[in-house]
C-alpha atoms as a PDB file:
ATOM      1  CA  UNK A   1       0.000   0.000   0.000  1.00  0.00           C
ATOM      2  CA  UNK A   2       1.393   3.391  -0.837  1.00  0.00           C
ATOM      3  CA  UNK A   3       0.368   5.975   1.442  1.00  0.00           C
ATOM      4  CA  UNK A   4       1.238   9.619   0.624  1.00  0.00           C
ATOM      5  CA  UNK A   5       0.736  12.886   2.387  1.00  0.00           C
ATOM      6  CA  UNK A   6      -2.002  15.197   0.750  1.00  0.00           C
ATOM      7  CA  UNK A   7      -1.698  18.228   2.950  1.00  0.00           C
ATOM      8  CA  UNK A   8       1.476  19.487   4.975  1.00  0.00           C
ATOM      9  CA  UNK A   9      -1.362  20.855   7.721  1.00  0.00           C
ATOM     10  CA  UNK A  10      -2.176  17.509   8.408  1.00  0.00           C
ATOM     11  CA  UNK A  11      -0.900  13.965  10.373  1.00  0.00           C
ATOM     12  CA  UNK A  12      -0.798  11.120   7.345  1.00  0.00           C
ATOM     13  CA  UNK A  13      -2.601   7.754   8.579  1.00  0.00           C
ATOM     14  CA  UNK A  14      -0.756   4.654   8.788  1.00  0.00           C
ATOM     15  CA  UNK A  15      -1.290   1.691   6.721  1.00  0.00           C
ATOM     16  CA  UNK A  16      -3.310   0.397   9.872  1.00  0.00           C
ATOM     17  CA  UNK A  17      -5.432   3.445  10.122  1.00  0.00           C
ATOM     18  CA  UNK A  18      -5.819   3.625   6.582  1.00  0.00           C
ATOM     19  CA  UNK A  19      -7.068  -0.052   6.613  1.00  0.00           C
ATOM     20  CA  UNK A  20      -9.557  -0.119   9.832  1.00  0.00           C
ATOM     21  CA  UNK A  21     -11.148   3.476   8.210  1.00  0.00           C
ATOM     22  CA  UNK A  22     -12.009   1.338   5.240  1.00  0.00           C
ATOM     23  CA  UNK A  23     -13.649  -1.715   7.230  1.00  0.00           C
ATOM     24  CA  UNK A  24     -15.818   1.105   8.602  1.00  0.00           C
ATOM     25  CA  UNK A  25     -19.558   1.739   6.255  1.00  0.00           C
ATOM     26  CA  UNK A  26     -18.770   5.039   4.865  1.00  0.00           C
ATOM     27  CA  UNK A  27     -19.344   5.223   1.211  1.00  0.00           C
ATOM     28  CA  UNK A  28     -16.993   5.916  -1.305  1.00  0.00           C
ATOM     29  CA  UNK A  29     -17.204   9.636  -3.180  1.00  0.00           C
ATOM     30  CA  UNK A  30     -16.201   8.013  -6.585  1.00  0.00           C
ATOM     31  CA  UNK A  31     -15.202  10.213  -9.488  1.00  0.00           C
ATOM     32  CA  UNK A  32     -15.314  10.274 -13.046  1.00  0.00           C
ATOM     33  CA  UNK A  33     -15.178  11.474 -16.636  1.00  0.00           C
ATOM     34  CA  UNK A  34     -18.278  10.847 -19.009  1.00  0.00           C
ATOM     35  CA  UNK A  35     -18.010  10.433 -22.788  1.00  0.00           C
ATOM     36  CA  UNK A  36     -18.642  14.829 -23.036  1.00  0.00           C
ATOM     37  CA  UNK A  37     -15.833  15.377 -20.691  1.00  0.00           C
ATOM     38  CA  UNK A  38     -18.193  16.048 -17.816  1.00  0.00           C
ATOM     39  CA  UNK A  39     -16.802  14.992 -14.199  1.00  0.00           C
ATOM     40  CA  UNK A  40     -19.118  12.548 -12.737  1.00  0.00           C
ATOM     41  CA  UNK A  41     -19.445  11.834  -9.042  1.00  0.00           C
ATOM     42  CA  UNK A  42     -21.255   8.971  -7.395  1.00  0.00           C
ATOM     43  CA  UNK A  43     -21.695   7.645  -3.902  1.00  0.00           C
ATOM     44  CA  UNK A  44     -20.808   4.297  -3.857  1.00  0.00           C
ATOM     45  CA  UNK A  45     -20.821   1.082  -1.411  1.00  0.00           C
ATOM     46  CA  UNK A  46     -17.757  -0.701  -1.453  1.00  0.00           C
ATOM     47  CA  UNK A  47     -15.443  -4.017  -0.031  1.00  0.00           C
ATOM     48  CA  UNK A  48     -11.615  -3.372   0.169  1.00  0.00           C
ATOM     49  CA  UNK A  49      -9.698  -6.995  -0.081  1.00  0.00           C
ATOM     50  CA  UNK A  50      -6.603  -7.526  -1.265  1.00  0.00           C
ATOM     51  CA  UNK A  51      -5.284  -4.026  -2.551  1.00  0.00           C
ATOM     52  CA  UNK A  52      -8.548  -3.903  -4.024  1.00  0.00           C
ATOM     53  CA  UNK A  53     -11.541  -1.840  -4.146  1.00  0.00           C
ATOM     54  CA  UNK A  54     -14.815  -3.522  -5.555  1.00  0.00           C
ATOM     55  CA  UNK A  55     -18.058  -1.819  -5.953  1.00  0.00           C
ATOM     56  CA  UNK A  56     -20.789  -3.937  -6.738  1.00  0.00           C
ATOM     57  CA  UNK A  57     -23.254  -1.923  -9.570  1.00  0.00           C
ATOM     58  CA  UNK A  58     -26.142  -1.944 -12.095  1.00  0.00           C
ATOM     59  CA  UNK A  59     -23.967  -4.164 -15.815  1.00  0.00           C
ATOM     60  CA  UNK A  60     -25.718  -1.002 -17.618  1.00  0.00           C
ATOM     61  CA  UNK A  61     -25.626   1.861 -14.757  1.00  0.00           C
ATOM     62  CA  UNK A  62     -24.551   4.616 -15.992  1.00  0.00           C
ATOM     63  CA  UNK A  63     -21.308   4.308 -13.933  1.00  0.00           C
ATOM     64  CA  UNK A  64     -20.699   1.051 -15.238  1.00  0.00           C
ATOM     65  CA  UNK A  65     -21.101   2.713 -18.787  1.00  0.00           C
ATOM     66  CA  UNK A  66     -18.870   5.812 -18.061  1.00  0.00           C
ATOM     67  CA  UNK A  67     -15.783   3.534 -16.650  1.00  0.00           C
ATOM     68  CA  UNK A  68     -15.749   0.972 -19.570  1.00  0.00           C
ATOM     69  CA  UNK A  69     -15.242   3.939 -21.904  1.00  0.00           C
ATOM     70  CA  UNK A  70     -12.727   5.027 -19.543  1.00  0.00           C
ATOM     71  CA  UNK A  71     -11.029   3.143 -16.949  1.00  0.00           C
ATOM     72  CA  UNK A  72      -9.764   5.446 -15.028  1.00  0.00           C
ATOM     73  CA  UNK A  73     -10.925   7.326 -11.584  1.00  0.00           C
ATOM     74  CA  UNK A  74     -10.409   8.955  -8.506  1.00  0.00           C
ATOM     75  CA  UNK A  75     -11.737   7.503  -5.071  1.00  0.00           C
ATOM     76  CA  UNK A  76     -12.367   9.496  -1.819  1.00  0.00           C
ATOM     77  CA  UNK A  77     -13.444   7.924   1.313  1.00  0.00           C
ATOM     78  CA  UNK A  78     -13.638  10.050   4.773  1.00  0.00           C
ATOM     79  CA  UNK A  79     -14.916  10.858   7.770  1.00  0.00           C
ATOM     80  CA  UNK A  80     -16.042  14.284   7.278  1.00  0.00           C
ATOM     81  CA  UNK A  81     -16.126  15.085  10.831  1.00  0.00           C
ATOM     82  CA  UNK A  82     -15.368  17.938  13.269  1.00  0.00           C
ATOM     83  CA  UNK A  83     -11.993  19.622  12.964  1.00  0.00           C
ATOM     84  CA  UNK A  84      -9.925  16.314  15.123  1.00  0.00           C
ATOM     85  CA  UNK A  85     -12.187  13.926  13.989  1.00  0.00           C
ATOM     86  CA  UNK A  86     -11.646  13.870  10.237  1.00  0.00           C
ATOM     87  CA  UNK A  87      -9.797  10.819   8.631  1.00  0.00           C
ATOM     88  CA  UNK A  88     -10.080   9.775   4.943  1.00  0.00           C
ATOM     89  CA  UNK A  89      -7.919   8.868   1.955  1.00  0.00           C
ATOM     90  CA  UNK A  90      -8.226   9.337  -1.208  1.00  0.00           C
ATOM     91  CA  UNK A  91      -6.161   8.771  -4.794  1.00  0.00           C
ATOM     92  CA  UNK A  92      -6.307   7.797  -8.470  1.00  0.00           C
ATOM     93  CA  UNK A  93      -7.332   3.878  -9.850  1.00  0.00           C
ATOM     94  CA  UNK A  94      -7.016   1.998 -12.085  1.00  0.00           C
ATOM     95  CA  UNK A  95     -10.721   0.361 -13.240  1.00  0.00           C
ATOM     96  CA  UNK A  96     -11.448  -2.876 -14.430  1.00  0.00           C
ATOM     97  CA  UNK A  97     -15.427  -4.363 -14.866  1.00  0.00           C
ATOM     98  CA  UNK A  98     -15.808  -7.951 -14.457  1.00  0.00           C
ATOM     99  CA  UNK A  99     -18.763  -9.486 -15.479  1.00  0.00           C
ATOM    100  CA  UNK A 100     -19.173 -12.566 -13.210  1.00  0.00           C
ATOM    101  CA  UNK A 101     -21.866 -13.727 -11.635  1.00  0.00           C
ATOM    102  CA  UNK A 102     -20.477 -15.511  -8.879  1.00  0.00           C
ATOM    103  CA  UNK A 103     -18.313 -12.850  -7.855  1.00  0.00           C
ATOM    104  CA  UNK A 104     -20.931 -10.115  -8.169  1.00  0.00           C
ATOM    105  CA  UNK A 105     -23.243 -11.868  -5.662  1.00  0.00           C
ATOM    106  CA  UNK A 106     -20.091 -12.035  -2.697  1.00  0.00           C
ATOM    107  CA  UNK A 107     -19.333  -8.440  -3.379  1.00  0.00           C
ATOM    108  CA  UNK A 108     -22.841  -7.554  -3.259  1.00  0.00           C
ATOM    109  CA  UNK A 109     -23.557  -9.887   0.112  1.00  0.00           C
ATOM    110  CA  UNK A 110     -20.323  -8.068   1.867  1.00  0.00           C
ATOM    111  CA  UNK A 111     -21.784  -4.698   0.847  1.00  0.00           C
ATOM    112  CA  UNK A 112     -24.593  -5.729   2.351  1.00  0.00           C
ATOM    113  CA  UNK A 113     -23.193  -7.149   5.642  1.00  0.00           C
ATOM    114  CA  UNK A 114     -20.897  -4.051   5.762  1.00  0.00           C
ATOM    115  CA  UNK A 115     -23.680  -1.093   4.752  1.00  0.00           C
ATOM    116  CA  UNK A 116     -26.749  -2.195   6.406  1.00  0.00           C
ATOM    117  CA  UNK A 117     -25.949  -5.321   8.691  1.00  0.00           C
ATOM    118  CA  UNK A 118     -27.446  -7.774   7.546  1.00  0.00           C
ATOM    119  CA  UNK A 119     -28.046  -9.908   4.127  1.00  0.00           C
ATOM    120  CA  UNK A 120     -31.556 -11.622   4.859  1.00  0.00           C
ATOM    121  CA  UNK A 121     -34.055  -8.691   4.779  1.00  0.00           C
ATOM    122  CA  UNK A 122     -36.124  -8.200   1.797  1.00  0.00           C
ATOM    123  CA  UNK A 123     -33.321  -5.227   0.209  1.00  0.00           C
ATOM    124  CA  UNK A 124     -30.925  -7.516   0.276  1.00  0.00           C
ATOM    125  CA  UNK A 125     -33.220 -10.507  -1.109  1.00  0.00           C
ATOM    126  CA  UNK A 126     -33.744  -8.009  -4.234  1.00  0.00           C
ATOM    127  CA  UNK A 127     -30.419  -7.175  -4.697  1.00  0.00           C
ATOM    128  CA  UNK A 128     -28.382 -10.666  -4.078  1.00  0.00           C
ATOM    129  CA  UNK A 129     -31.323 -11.621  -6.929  1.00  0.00           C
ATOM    130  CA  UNK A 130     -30.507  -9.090  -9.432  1.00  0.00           C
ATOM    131  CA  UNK A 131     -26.870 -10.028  -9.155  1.00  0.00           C
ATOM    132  CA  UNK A 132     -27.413 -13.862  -9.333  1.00  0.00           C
ATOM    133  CA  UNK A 133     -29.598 -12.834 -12.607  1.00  0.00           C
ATOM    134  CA  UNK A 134     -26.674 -11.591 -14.195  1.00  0.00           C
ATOM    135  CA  UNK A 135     -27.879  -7.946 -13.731  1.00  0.00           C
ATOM    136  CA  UNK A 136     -24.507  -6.547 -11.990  1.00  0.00           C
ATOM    137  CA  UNK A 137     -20.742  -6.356 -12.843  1.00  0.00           C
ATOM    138  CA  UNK A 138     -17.739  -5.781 -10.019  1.00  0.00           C
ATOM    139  CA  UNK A 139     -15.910  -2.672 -10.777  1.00  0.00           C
ATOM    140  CA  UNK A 140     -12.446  -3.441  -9.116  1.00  0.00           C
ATOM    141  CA  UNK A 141     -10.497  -0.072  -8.786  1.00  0.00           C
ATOM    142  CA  UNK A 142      -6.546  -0.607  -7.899  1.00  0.00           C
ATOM    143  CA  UNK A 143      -5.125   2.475  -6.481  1.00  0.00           C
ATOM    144  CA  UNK A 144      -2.117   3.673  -7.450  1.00  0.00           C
ATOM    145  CA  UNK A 145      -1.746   5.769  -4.033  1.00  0.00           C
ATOM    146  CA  UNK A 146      -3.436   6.369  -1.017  1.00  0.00           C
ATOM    147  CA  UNK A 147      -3.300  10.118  -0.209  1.00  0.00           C
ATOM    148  CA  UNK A 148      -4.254   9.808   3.572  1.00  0.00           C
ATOM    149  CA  UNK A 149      -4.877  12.442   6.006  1.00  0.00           C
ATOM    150  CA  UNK A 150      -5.987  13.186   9.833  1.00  0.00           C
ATOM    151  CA  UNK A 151      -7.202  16.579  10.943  1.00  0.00           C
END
């Protein structure tokens, strides 16, 4: 994991910081660039294994769309909190969609587990359906950095 500094006013996380902040359920501020040039920003839920980020999402969401045209974007995951409280990170990926069933419905299930607690209400029902239907890729993003910061 490469951790960098982002801003000289503030205390850079350690790769243990860096790695219980993103076990916690705070979404990810993802970013992007659509076909017009436009930036594109979306909240998303996501599971960080193995160097990893994968976001579970719609095969034809628009995000899904935007990022096979262009595989590349910028992540953002923090706190947000009261001067002293705020931790995040944040840095540019690499993108690649998978389209596999199989692993759609684990990263979905952990999304699940991590966002709202639990994977046996009727939400998750619908969604752990749609991806067993074939109805959602994995985007896997691989940062290149992790800018992290502590106020």
């Amino acid at each position: 994991m490469k951790i960098t500094a982002v801003d000289p006013q503030a205390r850079v996380l350690s790769e243990q910081e860096v790695l219980t902040l993103l076990r916690e359920p705070i979404p990810m501020r993802l970013g992007m660039v659509d076909g017009k040039g436009w930036p594109v920003v979306m909240p998303v839920w996501h599971v960080f294994e193995d160097g990893v980020f994968r976001v579970a999402a719609g095969r034809t969401s628009h995000k899904a769309n935007v990022l096979r045209a262009n595989p590349r974007a910028y992540f953002t995951i923090d706190t947000g909190g009261a001067s002293g409280d705020t931790r995040g990170v944040r840095g540019p990926t690499d993108v690649r969609l998978v389209d596999d069933v199989t692993l759609a419905v684990d990263v979905a299930r952990k999304g699940l587990l991590k966002y709202t607690g639990t994977d046996k209400d009727s939400y998750a029902d619908e969604m752990l359906k749609w991806a067993r239907d074939g109805g959602m890729s994995v985007i896997e993003l691989t940062p290149l950095r992790f800018g992290a910061f502590s106020y």
